[in-house]
Protein backbone atom coordinates (compact mmCIF):
# COMPACT_ATOMS: atom_id res chain seq x y z
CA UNK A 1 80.14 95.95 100.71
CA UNK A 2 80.04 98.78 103.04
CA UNK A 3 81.96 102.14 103.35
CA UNK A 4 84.83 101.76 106.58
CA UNK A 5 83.91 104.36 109.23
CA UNK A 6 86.65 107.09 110.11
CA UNK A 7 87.37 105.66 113.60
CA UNK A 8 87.64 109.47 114.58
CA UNK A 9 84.88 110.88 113.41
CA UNK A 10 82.61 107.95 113.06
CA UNK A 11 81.33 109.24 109.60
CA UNK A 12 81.40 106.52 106.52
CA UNK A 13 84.75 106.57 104.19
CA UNK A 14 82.96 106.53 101.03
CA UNK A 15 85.33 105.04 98.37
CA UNK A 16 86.73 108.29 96.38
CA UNK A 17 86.25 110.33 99.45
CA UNK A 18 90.31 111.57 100.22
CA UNK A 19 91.29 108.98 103.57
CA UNK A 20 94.86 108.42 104.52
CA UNK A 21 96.19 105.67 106.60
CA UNK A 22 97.73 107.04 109.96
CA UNK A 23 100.07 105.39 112.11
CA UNK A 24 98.92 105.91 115.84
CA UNK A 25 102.77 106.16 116.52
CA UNK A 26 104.84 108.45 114.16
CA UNK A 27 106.71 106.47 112.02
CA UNK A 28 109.64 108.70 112.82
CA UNK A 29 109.11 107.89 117.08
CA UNK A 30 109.29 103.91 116.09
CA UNK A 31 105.93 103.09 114.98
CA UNK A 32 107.33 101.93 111.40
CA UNK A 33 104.91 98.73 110.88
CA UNK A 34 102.96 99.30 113.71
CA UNK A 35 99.14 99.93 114.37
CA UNK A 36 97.60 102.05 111.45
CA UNK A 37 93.81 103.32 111.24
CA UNK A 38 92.26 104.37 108.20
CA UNK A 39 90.56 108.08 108.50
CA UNK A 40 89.16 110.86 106.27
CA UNK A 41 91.96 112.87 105.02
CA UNK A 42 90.36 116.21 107.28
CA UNK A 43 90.51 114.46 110.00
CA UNK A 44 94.21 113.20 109.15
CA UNK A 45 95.53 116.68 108.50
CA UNK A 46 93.61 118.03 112.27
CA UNK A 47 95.72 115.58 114.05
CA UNK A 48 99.22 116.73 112.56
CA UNK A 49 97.89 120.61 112.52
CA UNK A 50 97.45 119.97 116.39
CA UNK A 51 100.01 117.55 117.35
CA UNK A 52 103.16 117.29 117.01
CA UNK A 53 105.04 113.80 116.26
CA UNK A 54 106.32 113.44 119.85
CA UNK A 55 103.06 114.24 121.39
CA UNK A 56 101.32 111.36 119.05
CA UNK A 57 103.86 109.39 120.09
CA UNK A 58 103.89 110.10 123.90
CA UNK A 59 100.46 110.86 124.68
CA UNK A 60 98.48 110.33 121.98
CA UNK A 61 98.78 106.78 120.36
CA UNK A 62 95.10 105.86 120.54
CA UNK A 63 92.27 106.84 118.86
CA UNK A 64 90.46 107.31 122.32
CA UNK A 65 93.30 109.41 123.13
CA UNK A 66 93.04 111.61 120.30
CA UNK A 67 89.62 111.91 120.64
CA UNK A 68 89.97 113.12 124.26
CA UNK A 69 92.54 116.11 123.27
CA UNK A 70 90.22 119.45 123.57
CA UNK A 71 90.75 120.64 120.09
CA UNK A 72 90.19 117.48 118.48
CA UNK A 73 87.01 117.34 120.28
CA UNK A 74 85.70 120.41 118.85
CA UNK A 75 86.91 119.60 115.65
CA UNK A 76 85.47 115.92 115.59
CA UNK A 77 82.17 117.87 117.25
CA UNK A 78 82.29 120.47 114.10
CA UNK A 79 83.16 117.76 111.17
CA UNK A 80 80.32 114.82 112.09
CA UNK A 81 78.15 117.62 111.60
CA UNK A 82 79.29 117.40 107.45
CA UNK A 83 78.30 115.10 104.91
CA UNK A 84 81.01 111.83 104.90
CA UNK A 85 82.23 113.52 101.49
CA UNK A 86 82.89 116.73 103.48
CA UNK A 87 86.41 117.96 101.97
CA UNK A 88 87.92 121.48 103.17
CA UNK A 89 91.61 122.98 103.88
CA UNK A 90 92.92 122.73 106.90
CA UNK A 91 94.24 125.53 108.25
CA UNK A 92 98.21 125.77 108.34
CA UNK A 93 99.76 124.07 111.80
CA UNK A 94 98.47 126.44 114.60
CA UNK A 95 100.41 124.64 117.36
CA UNK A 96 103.78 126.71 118.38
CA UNK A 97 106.70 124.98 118.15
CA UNK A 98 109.49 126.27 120.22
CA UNK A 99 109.94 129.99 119.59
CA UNK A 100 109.06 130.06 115.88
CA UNK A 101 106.23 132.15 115.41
């Protein structure tokens, strides 16, 4: 049987490497039982550090979308670079939300 591939990155999911199921629209912007992809839990945690849910839901609901938004590109550039095991913290949300700093 072989590994699934992170439909992000397009590195292997090698099974006790951390994935997470994410639902192309937020759960909370009516995608309760829709579309889900399986991805690496790094690349999981980029797309909620950059996006918020509205944007996923609005613009970003595909993984060709997400692949297309500039930081994610340079992320997904920088991470199929790593080994598919490659685990590391993702930096706190860097996105600015209203005027919270």
């Amino acid at each position: 049987m072989q590994d699934p591939i992170c439909p992000l990155c397009d590195r292997p999911i090698p099974l006790g490497v951390p994935q997470s199921l994410h639902h192309l629209v937020p759960k909370l912007r009516g995608g309760k039982g829709g579309p889900v992809v399986l991805l690496h839990h790094i690349c999981h945690k980029e797309i909620h550090a950059t996006l918020s849910e509205s944007e996923l839901a609005r613009d970003f609901n595909t993984v060709e979308a997400l692949r297309a938004h500039p930081r994610l590109a340079k992320f997904l550039a920088w991470v199929r670079k790593r080994p598919p095991e490659f685990s590391s913290k993702v930096p706190g949300a860097r996105r600015r939300r209203g005027n919270r700093l």
